[in-house]
Protein backbone atom coordinates (compact mmCIF):
# COMPACT_ATOMS: atom_id res chain seq x y z
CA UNK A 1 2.23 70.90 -0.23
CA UNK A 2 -0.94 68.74 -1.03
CA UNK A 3 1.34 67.72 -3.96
CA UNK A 4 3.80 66.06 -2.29
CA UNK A 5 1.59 64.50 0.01
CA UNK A 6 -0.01 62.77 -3.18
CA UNK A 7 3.13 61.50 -3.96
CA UNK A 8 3.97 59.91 -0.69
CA UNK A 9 0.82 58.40 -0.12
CA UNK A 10 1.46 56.74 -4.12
CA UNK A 11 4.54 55.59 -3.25
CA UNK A 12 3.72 54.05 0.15
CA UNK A 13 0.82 52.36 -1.85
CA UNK A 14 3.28 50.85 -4.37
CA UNK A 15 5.58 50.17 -1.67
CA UNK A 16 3.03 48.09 0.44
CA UNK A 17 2.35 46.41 -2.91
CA UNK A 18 5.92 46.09 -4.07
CA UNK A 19 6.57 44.13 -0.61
CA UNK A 20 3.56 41.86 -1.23
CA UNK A 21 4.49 40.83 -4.39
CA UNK A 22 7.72 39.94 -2.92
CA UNK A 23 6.83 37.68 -0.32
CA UNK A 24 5.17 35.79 -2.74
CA UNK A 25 7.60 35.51 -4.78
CA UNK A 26 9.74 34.48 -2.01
CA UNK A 27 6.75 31.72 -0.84
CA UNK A 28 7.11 30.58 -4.34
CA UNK A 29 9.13 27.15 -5.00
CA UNK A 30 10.48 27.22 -8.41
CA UNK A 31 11.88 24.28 -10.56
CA UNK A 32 15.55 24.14 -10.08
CA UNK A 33 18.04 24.10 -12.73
CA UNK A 34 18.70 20.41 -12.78
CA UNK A 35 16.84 17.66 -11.49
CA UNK A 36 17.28 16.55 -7.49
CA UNK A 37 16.71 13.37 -5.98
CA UNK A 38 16.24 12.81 -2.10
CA UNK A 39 17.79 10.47 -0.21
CA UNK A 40 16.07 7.15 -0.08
CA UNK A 41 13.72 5.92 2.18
CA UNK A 42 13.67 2.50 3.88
CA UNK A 43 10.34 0.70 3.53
CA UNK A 44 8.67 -2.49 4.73
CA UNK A 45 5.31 -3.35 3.40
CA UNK A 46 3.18 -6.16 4.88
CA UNK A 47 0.28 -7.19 2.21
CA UNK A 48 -2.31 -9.78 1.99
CA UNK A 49 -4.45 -10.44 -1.23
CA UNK A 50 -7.68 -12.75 -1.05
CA UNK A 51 -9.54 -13.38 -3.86
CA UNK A 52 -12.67 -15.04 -2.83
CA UNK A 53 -15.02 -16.70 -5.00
CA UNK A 54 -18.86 -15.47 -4.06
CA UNK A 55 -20.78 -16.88 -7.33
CA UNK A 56 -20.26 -18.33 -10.71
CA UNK A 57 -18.07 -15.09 -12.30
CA UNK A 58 -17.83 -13.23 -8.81
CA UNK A 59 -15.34 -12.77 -6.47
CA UNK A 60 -14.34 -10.61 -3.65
CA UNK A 61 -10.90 -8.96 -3.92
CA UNK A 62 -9.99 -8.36 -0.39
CA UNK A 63 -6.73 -6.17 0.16
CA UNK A 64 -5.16 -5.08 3.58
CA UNK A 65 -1.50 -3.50 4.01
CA UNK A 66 0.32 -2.63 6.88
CA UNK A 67 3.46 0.04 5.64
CA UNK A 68 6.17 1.00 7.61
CA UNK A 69 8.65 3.53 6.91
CA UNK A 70 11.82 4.20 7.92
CA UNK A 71 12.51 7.13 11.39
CA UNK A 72 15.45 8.70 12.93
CA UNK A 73 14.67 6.82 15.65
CA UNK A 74 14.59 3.28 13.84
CA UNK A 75 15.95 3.54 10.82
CA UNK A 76 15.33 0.41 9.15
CA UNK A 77 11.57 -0.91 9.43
CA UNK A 78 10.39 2.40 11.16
CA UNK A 79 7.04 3.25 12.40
CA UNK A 80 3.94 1.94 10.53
CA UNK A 81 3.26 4.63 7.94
CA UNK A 82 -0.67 3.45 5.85
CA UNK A 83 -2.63 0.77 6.56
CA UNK A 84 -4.79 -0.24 3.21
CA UNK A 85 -8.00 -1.42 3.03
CA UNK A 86 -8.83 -2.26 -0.62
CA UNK A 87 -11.73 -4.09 -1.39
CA UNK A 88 -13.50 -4.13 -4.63
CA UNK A 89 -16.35 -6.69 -6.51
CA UNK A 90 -14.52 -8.48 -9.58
CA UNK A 91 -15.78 -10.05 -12.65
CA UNK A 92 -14.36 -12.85 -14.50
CA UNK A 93 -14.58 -12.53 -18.02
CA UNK A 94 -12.54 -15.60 -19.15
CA UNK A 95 -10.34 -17.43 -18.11
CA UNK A 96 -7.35 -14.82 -18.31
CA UNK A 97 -9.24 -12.17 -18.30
CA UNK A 98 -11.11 -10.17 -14.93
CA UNK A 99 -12.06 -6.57 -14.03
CA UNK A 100 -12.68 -5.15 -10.33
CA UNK A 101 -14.61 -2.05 -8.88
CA UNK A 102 -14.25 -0.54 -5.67
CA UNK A 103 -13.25 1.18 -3.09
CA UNK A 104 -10.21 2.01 -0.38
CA UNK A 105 -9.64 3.40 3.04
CA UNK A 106 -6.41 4.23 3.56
CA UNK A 107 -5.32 5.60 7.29
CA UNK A 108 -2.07 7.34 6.59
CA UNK A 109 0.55 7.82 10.17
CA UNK A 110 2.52 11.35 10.57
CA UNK A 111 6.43 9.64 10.54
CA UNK A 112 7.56 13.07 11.17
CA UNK A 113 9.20 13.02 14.53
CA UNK A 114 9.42 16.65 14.90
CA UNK A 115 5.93 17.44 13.53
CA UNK A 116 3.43 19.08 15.76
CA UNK A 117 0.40 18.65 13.30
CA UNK A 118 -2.01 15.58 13.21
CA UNK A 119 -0.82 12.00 14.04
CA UNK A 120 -3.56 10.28 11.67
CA UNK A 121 -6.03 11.49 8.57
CA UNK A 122 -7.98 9.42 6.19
CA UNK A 123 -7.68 8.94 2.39
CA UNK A 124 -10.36 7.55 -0.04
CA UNK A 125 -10.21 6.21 -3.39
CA UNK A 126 -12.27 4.67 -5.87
CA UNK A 127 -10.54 2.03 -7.86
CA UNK A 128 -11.25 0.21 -11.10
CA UNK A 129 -8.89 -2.55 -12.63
CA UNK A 130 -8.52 -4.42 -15.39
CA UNK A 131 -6.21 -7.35 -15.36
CA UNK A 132 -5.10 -9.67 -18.55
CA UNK A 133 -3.30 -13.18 -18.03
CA UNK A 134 -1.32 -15.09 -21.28
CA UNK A 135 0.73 -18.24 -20.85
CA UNK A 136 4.46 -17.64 -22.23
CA UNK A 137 6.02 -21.16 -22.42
CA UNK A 138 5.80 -22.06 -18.94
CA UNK A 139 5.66 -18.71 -17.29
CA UNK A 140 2.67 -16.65 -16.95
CA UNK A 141 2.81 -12.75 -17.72
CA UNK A 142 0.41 -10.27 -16.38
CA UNK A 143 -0.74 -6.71 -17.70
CA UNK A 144 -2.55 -5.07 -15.05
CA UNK A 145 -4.14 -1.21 -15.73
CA UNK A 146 -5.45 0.35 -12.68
CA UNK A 147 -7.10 3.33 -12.53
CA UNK A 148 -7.63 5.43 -8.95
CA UNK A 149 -9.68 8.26 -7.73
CA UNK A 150 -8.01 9.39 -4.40
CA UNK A 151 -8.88 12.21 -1.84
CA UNK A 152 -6.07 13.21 0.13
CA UNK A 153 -5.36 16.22 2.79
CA UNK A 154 -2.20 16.76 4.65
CA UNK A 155 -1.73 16.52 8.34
CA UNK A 156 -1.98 19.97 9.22
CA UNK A 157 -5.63 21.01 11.19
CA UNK A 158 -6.78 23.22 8.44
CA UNK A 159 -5.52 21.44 4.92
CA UNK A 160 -8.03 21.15 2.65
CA UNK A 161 -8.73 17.49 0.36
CA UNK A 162 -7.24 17.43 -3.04
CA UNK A 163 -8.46 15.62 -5.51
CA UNK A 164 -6.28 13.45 -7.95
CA UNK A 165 -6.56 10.49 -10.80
CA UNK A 166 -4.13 7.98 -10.59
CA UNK A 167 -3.31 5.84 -13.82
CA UNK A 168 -1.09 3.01 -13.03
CA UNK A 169 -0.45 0.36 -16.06
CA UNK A 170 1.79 -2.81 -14.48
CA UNK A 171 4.09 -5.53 -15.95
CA UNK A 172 4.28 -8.95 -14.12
CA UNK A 173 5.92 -12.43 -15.16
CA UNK A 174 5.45 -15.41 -12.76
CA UNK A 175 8.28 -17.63 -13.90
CA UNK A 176 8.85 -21.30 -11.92
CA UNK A 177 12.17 -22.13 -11.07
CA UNK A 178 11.43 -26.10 -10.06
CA UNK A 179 8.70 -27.17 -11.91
CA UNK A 180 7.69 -26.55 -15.57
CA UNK A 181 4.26 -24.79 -14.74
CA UNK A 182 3.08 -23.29 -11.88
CA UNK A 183 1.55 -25.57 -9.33
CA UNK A 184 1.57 -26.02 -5.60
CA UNK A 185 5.21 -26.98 -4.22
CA UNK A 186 6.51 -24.58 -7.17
CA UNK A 187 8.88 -21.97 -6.74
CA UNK A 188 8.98 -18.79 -8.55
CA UNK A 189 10.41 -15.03 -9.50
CA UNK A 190 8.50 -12.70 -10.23
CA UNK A 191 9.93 -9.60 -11.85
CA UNK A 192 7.74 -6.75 -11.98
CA UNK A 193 7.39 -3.08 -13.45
CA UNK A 194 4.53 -0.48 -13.05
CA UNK A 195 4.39 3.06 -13.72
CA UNK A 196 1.65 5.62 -11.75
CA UNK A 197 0.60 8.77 -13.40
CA UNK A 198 -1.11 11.22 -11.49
CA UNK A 199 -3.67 14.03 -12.78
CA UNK A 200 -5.10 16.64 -11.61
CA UNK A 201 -5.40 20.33 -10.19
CA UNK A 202 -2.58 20.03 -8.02
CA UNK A 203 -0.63 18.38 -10.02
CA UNK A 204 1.39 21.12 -12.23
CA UNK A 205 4.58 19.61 -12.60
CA UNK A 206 5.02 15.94 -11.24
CA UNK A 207 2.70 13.78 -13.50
CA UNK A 208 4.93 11.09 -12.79
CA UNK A 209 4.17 9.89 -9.42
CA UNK A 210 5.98 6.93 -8.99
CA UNK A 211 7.86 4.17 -11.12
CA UNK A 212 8.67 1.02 -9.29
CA UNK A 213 10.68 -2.02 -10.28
CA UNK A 214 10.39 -4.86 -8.23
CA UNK A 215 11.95 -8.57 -7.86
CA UNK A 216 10.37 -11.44 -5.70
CA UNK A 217 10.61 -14.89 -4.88
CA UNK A 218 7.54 -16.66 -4.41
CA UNK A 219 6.62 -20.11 -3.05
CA UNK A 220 2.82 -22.03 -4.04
CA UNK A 221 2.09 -23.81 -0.67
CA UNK A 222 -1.32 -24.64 -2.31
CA UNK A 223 -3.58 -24.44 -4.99
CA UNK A 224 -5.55 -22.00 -2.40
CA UNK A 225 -2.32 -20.48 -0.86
CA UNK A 226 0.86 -18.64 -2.48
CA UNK A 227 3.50 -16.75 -0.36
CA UNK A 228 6.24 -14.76 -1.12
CA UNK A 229 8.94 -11.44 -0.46
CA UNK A 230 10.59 -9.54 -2.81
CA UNK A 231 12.77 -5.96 -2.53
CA UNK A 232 11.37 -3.23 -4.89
CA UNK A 233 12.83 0.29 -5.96
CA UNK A 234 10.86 2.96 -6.73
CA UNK A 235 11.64 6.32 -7.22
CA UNK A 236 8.69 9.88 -8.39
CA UNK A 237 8.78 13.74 -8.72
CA UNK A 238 7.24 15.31 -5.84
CA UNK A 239 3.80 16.75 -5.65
CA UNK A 240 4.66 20.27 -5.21
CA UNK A 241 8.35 20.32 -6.93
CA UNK A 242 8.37 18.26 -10.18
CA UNK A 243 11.97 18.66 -9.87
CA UNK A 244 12.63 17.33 -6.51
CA UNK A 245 12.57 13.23 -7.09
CA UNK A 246 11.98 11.06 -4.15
CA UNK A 247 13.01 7.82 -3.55
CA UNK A 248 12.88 4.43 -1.56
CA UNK A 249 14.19 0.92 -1.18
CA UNK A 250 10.96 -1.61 -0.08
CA UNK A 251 11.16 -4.99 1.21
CA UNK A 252 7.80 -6.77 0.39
CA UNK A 253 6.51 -9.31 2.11
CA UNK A 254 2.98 -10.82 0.54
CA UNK A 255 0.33 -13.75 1.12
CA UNK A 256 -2.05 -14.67 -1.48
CA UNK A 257 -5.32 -16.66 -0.76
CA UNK A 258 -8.38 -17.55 -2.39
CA UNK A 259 -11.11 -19.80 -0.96
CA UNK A 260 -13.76 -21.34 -2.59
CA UNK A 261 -16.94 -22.21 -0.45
CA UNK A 262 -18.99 -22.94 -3.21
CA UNK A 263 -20.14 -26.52 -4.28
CA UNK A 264 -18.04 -28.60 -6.61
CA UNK A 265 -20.53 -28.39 -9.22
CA UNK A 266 -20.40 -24.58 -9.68
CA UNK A 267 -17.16 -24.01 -10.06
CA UNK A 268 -15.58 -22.60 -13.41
CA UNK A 269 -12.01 -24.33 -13.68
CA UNK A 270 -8.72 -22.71 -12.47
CA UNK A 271 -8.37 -18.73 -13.32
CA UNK A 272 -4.82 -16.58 -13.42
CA UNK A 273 -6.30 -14.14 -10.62
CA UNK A 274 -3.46 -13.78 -8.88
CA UNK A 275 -2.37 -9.78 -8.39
């Protein structure tokens, strides 16, 4: 008799484990067989660039952007989504040549409609860029590499910050379409490409985070002033399925300034700083 009640007792003990091991299995999201891709997303970013000039090779690179992104309840613009704050100190090298250091808040907005977790949580980064300008005929081309140290958490009340390295190299032409350089009453397209890589703990099988390719139109009001819109397509494996792509159609809309309070006599002459 005290055999048998060994035995039970061992097999409700593997059984408890058994059913354990199960659910997590279960929990567990696996790659799939073949790659998926999400439906696209409609974006609209809202982005303003200032580079101003504090001393001789100084500036301040001032960045804010308001995102929207696309709900079931307007399914075009949306409901604003992050709102940047980028700011960094930069140093000009040359001419073409300029590095920045710094830092971003980034507020980031629950666009789930049906969520009950939080409506807002913070993200930081540090940021470090280094930017190289060459003239191509009468075009300008632009390799950016940007490097970003981000904290993020999810909305739910007890999710935890991850932390993750973003490496992000970027292609940029500024080519005029009335003019044979770039000066003020010039317009221009802009094609651009940039890839982001992403690093870290949490990262097991989506390295790539996002690639985007991007067109825009731009117009020089002044030598101080530049706008200009463009419509970008990006598309990158998600965080916790490297399988699962996601993806999203962006119209960008952007204003680039850079004032100059300094005397006349200081001044170094014209730099490619534009982002």
């Amino acid at each position: 008799m005290k055999k048998w009640k060994v035995i039970g007792f061992w097999l409700l003990v593997n059984g408890l484990c058994l059913g354990q091991l199960s659910a997590q299995v279960e929990e567990k999201e696996y790659l799939p067989v073949e790659s998926k891709y999400k439906d696209p997303t409609s974006k609209v970013w809202i982005n303003t660039y200032g580079k101003i000039r504090i001393g001789k090779r100084l500036f301040w690179d001032a960045q804010t952007h308001f995102r929207f992104q696309e709900t079931e309840a307007t399914p075009f613009v949306g409901q604003i989504a992050q709102v940047y704050n980028r700011h960094a100190i930069g140093y000009i090298y040359n001419k073409k040549v300029n590095f920045s250091l710094g830092g971003v808040l980034r507020v980031n907005f629950n666009t789930d409609e049906d969520s009950e977790d939080r409506n807002v949580v913070p993200e930081w980064r540090i940021w470090h860029q280094y930017q190289f300008a060459m003239p191509l005929y009468s075009a300008m081309i632009y390799h950016r590499l940007r490097i970003e140290h981000r904290w993020t958490q999810g909305f739910a009340e007890d999710s935890e910050y991850i932390f993750r390295n973003r490496w992000r190299y970027m292609f940029r032409a500024k080519i005029p379409l009335n003019s044979h350089k770039l000066k003020p009453k010039t317009l221009y397209v802009s094609p651009e490409a940039e890839l982001i890589m992403q690093s870290g703990k949490a990262v097991v099988a989506s390295p790539m985070e996002d690639l985007r390719l991007t067109t825009t139109l731009g117009y020089i009001l002044t030598p101080r002033l530049t706008v200009a819109a463009g419509l970008m397509y990006s598309q990158g494996q998600d965080l916790g399925n490297g399988g699962i792509y996601k993806q999203s159609w962006t119209m960008r809309f952007h204003m680039y300034y850079s004032p100059d309070f300094r005397r006349v006599k200081n001044k170094l002459p014209d730099i490619h700083l534009d982002d």
